[in-house]
PDB file of N, CA and C in Angstrom:
ATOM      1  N   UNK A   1       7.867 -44.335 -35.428  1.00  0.00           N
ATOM      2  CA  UNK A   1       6.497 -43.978 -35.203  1.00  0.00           C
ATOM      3  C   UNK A   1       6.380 -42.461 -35.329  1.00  0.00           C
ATOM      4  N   UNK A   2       5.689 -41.736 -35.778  1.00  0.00           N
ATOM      5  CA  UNK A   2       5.441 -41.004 -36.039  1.00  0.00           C
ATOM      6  C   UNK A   2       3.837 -40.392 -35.544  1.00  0.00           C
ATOM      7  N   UNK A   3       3.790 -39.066 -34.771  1.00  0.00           N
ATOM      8  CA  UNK A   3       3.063 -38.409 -34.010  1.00  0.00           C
ATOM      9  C   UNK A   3       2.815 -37.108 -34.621  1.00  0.00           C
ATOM     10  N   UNK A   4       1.825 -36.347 -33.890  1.00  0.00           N
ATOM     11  CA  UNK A   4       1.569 -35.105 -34.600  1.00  0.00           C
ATOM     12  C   UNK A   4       1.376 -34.694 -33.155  1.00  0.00           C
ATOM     13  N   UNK A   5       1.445 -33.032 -32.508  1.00  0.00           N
ATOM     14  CA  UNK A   5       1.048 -32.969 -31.427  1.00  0.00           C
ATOM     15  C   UNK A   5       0.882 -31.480 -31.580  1.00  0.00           C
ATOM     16  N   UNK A   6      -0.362 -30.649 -30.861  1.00  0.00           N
ATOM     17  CA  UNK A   6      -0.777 -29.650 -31.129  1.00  0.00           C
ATOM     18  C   UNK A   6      -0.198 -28.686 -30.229  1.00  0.00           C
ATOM     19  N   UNK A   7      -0.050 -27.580 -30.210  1.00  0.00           N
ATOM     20  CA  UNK A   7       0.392 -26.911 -29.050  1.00  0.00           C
ATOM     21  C   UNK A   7       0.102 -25.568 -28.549  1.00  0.00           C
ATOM     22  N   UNK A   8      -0.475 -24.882 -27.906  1.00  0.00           N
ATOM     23  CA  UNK A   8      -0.583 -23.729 -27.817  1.00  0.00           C
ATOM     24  C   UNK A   8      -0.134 -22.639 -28.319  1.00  0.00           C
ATOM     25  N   UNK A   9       1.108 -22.311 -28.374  1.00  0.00           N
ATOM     26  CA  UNK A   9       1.989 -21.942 -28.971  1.00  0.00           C
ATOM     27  C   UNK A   9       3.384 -21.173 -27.535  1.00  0.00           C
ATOM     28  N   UNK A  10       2.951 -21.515 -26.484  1.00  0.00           N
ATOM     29  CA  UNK A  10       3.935 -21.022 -25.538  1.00  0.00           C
ATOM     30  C   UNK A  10       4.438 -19.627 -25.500  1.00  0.00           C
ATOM     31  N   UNK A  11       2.606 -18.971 -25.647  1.00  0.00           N
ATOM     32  CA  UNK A  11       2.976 -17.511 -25.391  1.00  0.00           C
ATOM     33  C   UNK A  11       3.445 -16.704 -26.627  1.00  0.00           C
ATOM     34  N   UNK A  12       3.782 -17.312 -27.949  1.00  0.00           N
ATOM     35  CA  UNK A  12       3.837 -16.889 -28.853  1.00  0.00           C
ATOM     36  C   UNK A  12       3.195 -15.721 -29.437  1.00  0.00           C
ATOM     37  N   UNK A  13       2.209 -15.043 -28.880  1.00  0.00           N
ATOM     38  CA  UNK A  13       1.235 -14.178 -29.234  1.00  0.00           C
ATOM     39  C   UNK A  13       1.550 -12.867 -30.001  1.00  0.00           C
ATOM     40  N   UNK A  14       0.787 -11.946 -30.280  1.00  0.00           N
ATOM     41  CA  UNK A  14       0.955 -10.395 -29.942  1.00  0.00           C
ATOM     42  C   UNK A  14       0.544  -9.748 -28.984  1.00  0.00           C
ATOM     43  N   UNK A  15      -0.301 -10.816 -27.721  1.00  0.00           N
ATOM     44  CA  UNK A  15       0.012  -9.931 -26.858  1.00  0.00           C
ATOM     45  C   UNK A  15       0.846 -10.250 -25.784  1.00  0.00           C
ATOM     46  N   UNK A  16       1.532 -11.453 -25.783  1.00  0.00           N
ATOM     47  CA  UNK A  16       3.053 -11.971 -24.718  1.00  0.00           C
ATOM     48  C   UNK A  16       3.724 -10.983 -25.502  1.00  0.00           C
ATOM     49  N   UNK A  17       4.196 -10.388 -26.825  1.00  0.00           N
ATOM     50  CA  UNK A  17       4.977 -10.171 -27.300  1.00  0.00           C
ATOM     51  C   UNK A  17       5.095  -8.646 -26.815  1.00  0.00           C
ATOM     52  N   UNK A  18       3.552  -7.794 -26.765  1.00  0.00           N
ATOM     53  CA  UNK A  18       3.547  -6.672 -26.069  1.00  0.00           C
ATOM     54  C   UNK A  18       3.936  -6.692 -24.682  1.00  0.00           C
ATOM     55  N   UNK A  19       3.873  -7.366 -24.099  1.00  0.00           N
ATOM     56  CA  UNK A  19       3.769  -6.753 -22.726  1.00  0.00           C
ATOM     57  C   UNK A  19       4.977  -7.610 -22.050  1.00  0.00           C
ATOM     58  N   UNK A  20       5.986  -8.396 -22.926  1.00  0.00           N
ATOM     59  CA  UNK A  20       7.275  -8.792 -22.604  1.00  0.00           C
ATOM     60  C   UNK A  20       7.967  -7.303 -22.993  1.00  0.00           C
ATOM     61  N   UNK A  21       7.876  -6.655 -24.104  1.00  0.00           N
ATOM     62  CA  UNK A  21       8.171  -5.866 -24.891  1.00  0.00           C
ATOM     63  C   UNK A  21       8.237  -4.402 -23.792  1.00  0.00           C
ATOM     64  N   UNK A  22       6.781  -4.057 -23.531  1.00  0.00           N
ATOM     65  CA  UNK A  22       6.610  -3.166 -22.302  1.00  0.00           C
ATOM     66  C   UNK A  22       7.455  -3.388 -21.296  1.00  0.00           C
ATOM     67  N   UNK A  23       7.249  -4.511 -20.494  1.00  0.00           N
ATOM     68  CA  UNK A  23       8.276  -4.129 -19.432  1.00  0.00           C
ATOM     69  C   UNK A  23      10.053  -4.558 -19.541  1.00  0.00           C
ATOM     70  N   UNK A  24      10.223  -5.009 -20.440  1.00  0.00           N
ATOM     71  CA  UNK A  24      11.835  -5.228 -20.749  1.00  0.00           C
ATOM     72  C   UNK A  24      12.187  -3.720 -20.803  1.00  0.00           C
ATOM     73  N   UNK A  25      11.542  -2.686 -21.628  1.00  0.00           N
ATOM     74  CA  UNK A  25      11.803  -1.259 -22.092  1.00  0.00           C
ATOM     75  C   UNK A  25      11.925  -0.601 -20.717  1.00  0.00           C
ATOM     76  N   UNK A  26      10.855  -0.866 -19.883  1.00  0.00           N
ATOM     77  CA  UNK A  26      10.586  -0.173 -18.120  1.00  0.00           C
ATOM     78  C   UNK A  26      11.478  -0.795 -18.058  1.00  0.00           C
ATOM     79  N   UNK A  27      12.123  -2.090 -17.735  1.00  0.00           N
ATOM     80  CA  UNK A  27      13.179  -2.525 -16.927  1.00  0.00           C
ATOM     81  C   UNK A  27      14.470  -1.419 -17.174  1.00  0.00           C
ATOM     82  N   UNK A  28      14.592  -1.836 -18.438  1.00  0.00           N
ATOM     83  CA  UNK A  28      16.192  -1.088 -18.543  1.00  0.00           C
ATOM     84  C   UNK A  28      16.143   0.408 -19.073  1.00  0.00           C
ATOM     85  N   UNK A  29      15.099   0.964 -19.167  1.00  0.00           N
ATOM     86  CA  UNK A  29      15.203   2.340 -18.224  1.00  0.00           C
ATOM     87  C   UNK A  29      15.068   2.582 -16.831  1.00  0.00           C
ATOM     88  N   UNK A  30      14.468   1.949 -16.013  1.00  0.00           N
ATOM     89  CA  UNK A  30      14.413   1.882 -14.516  1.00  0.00           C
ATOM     90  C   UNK A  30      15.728   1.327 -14.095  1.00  0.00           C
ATOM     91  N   UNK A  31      16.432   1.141 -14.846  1.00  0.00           N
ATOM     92  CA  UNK A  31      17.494   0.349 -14.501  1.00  0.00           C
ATOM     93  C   UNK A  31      19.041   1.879 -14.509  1.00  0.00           C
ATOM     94  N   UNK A  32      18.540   2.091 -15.715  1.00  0.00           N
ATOM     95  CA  UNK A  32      19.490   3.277 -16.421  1.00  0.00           C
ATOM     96  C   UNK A  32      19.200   4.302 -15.298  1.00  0.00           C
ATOM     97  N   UNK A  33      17.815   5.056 -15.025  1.00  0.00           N
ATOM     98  CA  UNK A  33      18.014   5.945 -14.284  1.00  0.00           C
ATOM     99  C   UNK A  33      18.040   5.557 -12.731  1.00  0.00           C
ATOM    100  N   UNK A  34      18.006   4.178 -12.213  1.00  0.00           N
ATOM    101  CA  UNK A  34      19.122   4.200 -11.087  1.00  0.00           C
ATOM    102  C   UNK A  34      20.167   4.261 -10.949  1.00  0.00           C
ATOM    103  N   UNK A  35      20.819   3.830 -11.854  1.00  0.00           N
ATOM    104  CA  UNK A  35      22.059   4.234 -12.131  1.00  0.00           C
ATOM    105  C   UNK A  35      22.718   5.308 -12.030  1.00  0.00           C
ATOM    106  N   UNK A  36      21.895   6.418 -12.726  1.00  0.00           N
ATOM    107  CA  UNK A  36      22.554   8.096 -12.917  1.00  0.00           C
ATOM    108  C   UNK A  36      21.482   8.704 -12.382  1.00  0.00           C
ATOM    109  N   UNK A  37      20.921   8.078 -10.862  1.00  0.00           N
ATOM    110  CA  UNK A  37      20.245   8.562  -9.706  1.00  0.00           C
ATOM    111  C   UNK A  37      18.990   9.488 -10.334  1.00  0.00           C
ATOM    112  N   UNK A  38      18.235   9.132 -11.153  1.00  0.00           N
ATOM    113  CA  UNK A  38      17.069   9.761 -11.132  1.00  0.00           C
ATOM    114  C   UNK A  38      15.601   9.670 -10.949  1.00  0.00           C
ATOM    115  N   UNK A  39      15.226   9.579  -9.923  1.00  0.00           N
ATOM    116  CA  UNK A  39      14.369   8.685  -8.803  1.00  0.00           C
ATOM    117  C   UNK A  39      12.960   9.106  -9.350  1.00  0.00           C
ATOM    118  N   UNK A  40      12.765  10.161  -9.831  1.00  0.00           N
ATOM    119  CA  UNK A  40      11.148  10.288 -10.603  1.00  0.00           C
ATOM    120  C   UNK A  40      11.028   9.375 -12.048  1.00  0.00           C
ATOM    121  N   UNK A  41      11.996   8.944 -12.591  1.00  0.00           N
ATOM    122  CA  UNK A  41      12.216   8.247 -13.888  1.00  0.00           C
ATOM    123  C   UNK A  41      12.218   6.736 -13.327  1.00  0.00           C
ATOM    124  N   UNK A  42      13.032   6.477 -12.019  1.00  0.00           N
ATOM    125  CA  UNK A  42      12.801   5.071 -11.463  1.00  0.00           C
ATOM    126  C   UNK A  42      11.466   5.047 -11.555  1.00  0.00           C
ATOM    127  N   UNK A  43      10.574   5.551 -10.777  1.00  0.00           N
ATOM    128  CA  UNK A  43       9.358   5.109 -10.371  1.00  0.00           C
ATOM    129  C   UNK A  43       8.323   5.196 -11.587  1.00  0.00           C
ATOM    130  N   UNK A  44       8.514   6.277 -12.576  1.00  0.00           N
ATOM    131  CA  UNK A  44       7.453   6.132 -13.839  1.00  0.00           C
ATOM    132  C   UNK A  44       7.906   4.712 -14.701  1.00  0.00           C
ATOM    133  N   UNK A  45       9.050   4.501 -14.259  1.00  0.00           N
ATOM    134  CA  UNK A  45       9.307   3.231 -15.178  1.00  0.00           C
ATOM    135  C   UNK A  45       8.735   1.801 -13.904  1.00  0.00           C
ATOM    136  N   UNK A  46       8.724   2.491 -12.974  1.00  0.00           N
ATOM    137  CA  UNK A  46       7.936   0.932 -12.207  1.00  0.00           C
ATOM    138  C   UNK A  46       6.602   0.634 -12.494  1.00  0.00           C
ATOM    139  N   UNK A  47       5.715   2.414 -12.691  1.00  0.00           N
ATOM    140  CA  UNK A  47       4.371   2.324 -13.005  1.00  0.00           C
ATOM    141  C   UNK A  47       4.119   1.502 -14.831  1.00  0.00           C
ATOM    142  N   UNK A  48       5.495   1.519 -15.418  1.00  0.00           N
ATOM    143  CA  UNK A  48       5.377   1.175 -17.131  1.00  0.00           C
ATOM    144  C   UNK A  48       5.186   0.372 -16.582  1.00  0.00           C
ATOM    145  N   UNK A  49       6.208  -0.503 -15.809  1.00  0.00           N
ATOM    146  CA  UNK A  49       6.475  -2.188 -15.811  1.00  0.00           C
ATOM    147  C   UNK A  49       5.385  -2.660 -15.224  1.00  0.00           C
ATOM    148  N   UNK A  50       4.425  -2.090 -14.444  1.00  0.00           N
ATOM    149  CA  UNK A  50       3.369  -2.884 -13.954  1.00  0.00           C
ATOM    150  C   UNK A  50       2.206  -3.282 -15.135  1.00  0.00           C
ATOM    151  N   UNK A  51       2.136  -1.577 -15.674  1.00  0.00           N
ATOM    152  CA  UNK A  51       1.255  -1.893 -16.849  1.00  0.00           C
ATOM    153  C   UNK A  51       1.912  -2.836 -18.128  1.00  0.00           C
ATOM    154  N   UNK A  52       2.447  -3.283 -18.120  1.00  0.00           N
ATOM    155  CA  UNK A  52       3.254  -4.450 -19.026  1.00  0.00           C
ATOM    156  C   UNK A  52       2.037  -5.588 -19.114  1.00  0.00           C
ATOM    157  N   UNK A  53       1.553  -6.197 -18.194  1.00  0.00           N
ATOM    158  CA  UNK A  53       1.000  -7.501 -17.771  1.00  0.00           C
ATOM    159  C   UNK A  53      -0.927  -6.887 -18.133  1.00  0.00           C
ATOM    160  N   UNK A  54      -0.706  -5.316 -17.748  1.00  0.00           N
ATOM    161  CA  UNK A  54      -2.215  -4.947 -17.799  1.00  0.00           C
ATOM    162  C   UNK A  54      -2.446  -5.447 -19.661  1.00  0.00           C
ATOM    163  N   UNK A  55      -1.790  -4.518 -20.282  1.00  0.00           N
ATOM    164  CA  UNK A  55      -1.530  -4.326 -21.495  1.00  0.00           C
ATOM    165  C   UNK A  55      -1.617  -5.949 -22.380  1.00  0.00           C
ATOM    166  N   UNK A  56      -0.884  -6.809 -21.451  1.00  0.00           N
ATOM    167  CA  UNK A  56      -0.962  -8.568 -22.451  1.00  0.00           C
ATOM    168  C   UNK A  56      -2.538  -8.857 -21.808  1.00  0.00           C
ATOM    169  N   UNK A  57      -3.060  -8.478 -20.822  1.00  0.00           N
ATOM    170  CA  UNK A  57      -4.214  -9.121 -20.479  1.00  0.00           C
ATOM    171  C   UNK A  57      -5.502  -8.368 -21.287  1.00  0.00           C
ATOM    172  N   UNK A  58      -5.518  -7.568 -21.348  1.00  0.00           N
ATOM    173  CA  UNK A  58      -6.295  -6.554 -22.244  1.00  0.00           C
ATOM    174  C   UNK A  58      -6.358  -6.854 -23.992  1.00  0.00           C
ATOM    175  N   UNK A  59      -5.270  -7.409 -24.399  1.00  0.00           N
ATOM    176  CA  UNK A  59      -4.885  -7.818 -25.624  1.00  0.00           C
ATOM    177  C   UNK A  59      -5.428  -9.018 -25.805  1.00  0.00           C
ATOM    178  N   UNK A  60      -4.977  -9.838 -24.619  1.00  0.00           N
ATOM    179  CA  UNK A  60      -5.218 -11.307 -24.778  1.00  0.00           C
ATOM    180  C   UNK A  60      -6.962 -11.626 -25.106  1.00  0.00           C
ATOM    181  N   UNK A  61      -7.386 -10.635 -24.101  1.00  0.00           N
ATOM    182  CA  UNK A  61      -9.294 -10.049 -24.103  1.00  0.00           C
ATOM    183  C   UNK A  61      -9.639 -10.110 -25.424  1.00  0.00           C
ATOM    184  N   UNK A  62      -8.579  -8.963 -25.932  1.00  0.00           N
ATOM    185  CA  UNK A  62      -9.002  -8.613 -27.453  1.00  0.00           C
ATOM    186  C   UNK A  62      -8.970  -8.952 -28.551  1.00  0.00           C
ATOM    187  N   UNK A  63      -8.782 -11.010 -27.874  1.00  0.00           N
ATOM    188  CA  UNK A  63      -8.194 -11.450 -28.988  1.00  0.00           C
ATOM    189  C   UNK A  63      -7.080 -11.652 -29.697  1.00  0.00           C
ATOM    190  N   UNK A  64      -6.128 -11.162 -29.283  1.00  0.00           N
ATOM    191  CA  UNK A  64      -4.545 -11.134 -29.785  1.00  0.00           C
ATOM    192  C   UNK A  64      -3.689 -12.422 -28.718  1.00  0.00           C
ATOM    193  N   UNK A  65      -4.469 -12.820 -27.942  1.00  0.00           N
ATOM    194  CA  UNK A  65      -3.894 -13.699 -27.313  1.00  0.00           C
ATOM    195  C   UNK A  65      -3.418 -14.822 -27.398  1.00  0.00           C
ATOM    196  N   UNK A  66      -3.126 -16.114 -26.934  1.00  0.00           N
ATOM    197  CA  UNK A  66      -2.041 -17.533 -27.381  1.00  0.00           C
ATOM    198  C   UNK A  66      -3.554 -18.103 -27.443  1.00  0.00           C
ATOM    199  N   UNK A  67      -4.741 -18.072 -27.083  1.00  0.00           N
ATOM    200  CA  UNK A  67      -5.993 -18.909 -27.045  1.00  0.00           C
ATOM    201  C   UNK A  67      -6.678 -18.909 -28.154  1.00  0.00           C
ATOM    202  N   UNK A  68      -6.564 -17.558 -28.431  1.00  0.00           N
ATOM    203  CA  UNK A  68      -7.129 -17.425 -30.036  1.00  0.00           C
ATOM    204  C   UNK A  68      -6.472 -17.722 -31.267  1.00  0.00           C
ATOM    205  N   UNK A  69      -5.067 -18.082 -31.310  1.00  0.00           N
ATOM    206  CA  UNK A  69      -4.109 -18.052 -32.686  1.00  0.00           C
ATOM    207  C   UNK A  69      -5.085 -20.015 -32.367  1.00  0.00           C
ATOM    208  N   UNK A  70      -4.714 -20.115 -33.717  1.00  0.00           N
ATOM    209  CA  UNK A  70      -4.599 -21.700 -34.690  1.00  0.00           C
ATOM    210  C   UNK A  70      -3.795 -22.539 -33.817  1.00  0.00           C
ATOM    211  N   UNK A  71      -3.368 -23.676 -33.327  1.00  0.00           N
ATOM    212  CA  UNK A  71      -2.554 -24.673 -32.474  1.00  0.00           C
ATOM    213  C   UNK A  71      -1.229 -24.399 -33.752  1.00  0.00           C
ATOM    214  N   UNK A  72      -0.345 -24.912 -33.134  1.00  0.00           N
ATOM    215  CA  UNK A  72       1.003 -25.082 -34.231  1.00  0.00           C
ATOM    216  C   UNK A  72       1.001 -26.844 -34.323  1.00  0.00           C
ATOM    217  N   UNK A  73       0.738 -27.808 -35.028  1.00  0.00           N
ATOM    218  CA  UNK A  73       1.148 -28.648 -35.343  1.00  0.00           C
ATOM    219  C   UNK A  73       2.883 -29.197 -35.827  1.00  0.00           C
ATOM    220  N   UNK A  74       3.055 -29.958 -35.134  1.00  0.00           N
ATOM    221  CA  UNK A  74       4.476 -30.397 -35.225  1.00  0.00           C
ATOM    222  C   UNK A  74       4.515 -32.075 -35.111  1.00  0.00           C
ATOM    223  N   UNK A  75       5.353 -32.574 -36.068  1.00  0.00           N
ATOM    224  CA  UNK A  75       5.143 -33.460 -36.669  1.00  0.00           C
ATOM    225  C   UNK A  75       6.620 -34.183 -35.946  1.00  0.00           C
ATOM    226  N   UNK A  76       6.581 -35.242 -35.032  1.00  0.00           N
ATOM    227  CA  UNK A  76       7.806 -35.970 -34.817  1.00  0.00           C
ATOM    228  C   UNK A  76       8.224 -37.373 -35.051  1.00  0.00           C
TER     229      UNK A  76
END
């Protein structure tokens, strides 16, 4: 039997892709300068990582989001 089933795309976007992108970068610099103790670089990288999520929601607004792309059809 054979089905077709549509799918969102699971975040597939450009803007999951930004703002995974944003804070992976904050992570592992916030990560790096705890490491080699540099505590004003921790915290500008906590303020990146928050704006990570601002940045996919703003996108998603603008249209770049998983709501607006085409469904992916997949055929099983």
């Amino acid at each position: 039997m054979t089905t077709e089933s549509a799918e969102l795309g699971h975040g597939h976007s450009p803007a999951a892709w930004t703002a995974v992108t944003i804070m992976l970068v904050a992570f592992t610099v916030g990560t790096a300068a705890f490491f080699f103790v540099i505590p004003w670089l921790v915290w500008v990288s906590f303020v990146v990582l928050l704006a990570g999520p601002v940045a996919g929601f703003a996108m998603a607004k603008a249209g770049y989001g998983v709501a607006d792309m085409p469904p992916a059809t997949h055929g099983h």
